[in-house]
Protein backbone atom coordinates (compact mmCIF):
# COMPACT_ATOMS: atom_id res chain seq x y z
CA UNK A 1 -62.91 32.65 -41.99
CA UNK A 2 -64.00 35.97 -43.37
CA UNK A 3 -67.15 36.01 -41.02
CA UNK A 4 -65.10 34.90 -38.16
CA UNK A 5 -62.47 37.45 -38.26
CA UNK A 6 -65.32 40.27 -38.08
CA UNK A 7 -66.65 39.05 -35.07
CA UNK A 8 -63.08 38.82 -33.24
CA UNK A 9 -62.15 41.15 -30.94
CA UNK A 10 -59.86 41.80 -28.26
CA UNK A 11 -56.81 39.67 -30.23
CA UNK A 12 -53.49 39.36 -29.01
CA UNK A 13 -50.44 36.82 -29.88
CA UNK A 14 -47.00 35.92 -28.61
CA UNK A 15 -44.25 34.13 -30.53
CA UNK A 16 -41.55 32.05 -28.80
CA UNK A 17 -38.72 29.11 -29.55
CA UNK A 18 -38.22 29.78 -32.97
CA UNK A 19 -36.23 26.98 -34.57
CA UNK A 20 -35.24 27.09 -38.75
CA UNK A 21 -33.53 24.13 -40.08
CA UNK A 22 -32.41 24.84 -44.09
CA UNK A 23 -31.59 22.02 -46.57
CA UNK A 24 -30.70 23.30 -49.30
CA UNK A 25 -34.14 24.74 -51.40
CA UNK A 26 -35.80 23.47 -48.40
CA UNK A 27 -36.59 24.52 -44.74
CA UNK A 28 -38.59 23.64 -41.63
CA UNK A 29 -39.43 26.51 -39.47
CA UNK A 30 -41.28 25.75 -36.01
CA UNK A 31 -42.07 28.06 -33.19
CA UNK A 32 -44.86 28.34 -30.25
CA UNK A 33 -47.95 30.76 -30.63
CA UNK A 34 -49.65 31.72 -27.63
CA UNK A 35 -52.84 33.53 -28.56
CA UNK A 36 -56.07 34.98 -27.14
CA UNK A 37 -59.24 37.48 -27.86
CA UNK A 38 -62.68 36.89 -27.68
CA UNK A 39 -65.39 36.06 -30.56
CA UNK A 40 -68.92 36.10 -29.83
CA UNK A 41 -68.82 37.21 -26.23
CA UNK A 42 -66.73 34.10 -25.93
CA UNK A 43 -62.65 34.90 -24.82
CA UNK A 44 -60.24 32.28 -25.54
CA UNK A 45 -56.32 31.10 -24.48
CA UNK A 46 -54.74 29.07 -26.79
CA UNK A 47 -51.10 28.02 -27.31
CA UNK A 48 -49.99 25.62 -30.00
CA UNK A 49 -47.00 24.32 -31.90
CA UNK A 50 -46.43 25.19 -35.00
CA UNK A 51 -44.50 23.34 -38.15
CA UNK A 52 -44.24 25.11 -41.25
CA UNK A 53 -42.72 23.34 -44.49
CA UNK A 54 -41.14 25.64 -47.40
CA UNK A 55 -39.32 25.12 -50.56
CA UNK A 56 -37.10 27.92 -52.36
CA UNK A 57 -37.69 28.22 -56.43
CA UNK A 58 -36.37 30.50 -58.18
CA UNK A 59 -34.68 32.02 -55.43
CA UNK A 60 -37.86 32.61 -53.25
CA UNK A 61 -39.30 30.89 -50.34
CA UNK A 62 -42.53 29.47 -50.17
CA UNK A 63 -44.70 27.82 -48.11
CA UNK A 64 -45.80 24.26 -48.93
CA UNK A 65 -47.45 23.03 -45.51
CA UNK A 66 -47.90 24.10 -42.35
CA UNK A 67 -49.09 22.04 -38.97
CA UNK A 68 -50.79 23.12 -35.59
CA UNK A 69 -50.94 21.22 -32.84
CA UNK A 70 -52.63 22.37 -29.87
CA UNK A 71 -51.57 22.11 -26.27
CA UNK A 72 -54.13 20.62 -23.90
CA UNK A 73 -55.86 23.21 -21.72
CA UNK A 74 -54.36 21.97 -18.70
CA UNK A 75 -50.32 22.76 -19.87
């Protein structure tokens, strides 16, 4: 990821829908990511879902998973 991030350029991102759900020392936060740039000469358009799992100990949350689903190119 380290090489990857040196070759990026051109990066932007837009966050939209939020949605958190708490229960009690736990929490689901999802939202939408649109995001673009170019690596390698190559530019990119991406926009995915995104599910992200935390727990609260000791009166801090944390994250425990997260999931990204892509949308296909054509939505």
């Amino acid at each position: 990821e380290a090489d990857a991030l040196r070759v990026l350029k051109e990066y932007n991102y837009k966050v939209d829908e939020w949605r958190i759900d708490i229960f009690d020392d736990a929490a689901v936060a999802s939202f939408i990511i649109n995001y673009n740039g170019q690596m390698r000469n190559r530019k990119f358009y991406i926009k995915s879902r995104v599910s992200v799992f935390l727990i609260r100990k000791n009166g801090e949350w944390r994250i425990v998973h997260e999931h990204w689903s892509r949308f296909p190119e054509s939505f």
